[in-house]
Protein backbone atom coordinates (compact mmCIF):
# COMPACT_ATOMS: atom_id res chain seq x y z
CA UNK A 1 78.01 100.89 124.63
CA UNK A 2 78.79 102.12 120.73
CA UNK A 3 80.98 99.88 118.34
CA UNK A 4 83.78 102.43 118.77
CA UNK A 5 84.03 101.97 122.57
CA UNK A 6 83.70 97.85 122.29
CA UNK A 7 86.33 97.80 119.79
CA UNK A 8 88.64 99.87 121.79
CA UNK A 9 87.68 97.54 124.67
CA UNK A 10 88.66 94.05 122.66
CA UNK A 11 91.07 91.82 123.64
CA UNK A 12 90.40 89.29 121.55
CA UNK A 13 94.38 88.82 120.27
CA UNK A 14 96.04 89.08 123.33
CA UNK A 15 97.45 85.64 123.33
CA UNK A 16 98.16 86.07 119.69
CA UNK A 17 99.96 89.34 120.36
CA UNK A 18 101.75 87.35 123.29
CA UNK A 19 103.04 85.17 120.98
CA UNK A 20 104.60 87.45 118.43
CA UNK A 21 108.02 88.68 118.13
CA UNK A 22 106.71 92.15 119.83
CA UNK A 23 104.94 90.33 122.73
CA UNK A 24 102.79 93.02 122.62
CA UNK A 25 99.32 93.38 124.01
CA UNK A 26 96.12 94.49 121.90
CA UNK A 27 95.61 98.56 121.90
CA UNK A 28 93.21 98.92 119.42
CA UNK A 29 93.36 102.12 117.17
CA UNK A 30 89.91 103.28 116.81
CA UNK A 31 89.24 106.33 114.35
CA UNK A 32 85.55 106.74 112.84
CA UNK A 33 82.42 108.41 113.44
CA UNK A 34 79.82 108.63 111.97
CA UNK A 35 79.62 111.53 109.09
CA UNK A 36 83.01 111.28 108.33
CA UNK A 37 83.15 112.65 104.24
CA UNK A 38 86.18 109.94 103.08
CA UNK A 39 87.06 106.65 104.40
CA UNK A 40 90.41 105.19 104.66
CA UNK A 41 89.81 101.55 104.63
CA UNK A 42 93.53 100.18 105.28
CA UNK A 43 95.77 97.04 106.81
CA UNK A 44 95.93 97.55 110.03
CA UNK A 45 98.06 99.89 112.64
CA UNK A 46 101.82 100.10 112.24
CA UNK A 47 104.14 100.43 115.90
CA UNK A 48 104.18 104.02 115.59
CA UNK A 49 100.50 104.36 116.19
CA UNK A 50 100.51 101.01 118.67
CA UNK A 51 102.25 103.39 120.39
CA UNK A 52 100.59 107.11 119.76
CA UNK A 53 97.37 105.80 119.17
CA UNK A 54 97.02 107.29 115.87
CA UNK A 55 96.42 105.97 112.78
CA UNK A 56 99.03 106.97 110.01
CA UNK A 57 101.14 108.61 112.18
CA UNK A 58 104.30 107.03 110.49
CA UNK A 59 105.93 108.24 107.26
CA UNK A 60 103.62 106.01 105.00
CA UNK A 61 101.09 108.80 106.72
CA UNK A 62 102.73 111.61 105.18
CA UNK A 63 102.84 110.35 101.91
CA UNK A 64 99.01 109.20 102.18
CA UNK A 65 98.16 113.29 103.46
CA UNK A 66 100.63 114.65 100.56
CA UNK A 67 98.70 111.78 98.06
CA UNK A 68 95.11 113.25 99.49
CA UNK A 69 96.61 116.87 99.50
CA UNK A 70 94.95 117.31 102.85
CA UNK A 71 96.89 118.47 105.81
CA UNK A 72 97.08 116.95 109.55
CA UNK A 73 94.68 118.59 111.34
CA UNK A 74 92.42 117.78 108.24
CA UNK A 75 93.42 114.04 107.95
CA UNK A 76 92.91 113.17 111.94
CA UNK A 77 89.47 115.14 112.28
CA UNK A 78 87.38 112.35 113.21
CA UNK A 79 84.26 114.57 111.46
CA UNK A 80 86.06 114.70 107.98
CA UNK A 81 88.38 111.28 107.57
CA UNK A 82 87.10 107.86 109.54
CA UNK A 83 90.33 105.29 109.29
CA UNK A 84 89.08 101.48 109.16
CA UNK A 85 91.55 99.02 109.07
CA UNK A 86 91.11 95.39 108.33
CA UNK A 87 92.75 94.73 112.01
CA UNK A 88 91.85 97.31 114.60
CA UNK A 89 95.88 96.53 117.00
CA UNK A 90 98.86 96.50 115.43
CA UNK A 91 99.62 92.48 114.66
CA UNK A 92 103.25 92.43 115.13
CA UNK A 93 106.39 91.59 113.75
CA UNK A 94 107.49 88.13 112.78
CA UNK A 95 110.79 86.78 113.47
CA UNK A 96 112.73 87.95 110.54
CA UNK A 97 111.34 92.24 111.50
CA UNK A 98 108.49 91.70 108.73
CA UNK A 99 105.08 92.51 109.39
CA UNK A 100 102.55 89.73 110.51
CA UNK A 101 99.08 90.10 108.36
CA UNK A 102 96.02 91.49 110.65
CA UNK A 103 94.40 88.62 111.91
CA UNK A 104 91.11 87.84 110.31
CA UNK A 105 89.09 87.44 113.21
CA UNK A 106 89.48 91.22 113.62
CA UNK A 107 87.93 91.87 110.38
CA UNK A 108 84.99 89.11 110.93
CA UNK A 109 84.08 90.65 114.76
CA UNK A 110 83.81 93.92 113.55
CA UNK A 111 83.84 94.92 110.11
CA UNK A 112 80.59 95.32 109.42
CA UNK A 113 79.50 97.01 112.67
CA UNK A 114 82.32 100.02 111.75
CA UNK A 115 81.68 100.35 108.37
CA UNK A 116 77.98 100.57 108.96
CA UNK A 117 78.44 103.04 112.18
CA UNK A 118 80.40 105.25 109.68
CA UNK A 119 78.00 104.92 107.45
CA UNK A 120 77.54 106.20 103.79
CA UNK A 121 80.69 107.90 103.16
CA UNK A 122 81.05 110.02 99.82
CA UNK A 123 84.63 108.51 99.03
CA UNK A 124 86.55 105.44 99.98
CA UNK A 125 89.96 104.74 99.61
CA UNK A 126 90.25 101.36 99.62
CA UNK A 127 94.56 100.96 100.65
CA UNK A 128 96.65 97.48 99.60
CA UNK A 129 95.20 94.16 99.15
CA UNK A 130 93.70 93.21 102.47
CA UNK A 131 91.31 95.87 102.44
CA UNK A 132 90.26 95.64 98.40
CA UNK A 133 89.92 91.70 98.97
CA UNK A 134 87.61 92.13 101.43
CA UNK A 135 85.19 95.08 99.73
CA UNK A 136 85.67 93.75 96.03
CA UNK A 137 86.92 90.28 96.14
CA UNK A 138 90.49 88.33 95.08
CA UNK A 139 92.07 90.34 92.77
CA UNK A 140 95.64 91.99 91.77
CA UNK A 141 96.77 95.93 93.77
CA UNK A 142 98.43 96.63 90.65
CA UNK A 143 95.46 95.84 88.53
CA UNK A 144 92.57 97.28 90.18
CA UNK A 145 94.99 100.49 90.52
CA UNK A 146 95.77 100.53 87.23
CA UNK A 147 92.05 100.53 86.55
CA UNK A 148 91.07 103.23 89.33
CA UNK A 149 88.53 104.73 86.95
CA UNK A 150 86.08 101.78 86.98
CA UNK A 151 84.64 103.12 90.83
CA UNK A 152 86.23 106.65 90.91
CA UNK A 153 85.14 109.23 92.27
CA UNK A 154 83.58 107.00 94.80
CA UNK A 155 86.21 104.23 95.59
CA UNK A 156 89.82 104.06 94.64
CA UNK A 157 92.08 101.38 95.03
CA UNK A 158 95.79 102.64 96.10
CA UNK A 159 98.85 100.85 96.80
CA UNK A 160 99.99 100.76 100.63
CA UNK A 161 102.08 104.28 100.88
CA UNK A 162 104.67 102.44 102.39
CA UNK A 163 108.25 103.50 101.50
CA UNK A 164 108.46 99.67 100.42
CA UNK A 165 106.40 100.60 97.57
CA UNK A 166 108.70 103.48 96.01
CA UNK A 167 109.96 100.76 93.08
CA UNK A 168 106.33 100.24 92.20
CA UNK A 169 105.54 104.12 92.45
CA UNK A 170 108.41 104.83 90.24
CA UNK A 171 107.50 101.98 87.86
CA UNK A 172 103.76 102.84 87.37
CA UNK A 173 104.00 106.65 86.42
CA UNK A 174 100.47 106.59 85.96
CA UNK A 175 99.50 106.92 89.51
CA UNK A 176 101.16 110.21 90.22
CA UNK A 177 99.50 111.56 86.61
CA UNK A 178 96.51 110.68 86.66
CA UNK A 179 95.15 108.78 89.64
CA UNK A 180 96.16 111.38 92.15
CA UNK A 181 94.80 114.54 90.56
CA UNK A 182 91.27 112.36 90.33
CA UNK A 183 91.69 111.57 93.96
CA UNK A 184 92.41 115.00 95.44
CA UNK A 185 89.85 116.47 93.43
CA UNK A 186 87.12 113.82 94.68
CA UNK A 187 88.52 114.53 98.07
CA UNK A 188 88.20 118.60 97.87
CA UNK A 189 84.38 117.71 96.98
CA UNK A 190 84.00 115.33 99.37
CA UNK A 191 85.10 117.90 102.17
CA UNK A 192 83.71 121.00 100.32
């Protein structure tokens, strides 16, 4: 049995799914092979693809695709792009609509195992602060954006592409200038 197959298979939040506003059960999203050229290491599944089974496929996907300049065939070929989210199932809502934090244990079952079936990809985009806590440490989305080139072309920390963030987008000018013309050409590269 591969990692991708016993992920896919894991239940291991069911009664934490149970449990949220949602009641949902675990359907985790599994999108990585191995060769992949750039990984999206991200949060976790939204509802949208809880319930299409693709990662992304929500509107903060479109603006990820138009960030990467890549289009959607490109984006969900399994060969090209491997998606790795700190939390494999959507978590939930909470109460108040909000989104519920991917549960650690997801990341400390099989983190590791993904990353290193995937193996050495060319670049990573490391999205929001669960997934840049876990490969660099505590630390500040705005500031480790803000500082992109200390690992570009290799890594690059983004903000979540989450319509939530269009204050900080609009606030940080420096992003859409410079940031995203290094990313899409690391990405053409990566794919060439």
């Amino acid at each position: 049995m591969t990692v991708t197959s016993e992920i896919a298979d894991c239940r291991i939040c069911a009664e934490r799914f149970a449990a949220t506003a949602t009641a949902h059960r675990p359907q985790p999203v599994v999108w990585f092979r191995p060769g992949a050229r750039v990984l999206i290491a991200s949060q976790a599944p939204g509802m949208r693809a809880h319930v299409s089974g693709k990662p992304f496929d929500d509107p903060s996907g479109v603006r990820l695709r138009e960030w990467m300049q890549v289009d959607d065939a490109t984006f969900w070929d399994r060969d090209k792009v491997a998606i790795v989210p700190m939390g494999f199932c959507f978590p939930g809502y909470d109460a108040a609509g909000g989104d519920i934090p991917p549960p650690k244990v997801c990341a400390a079952t099989w983190r590791e195992r993904a990353l290193a079936h995937a193996g050495d990809v060319p670049v990573t985009l490391l999205i929001g602060g669960y997934a840049q806590n876990w490969h660099l440490g505590r630390g500040r989305v705005t500031d480790r954006v803000l500082n992109w080139r200390a690992l570009a072309p290799r890594v690059f920390c983004l903000p979540h592409p989450s319509w939530r963030n269009t204050a900080w987008l609009k606030k940080h000018p420096f992003f859409e200038a410079e940031t995203l013309p290094a990313l899409r050409a690391a990405i053409r590269e990566a794919l060439a």
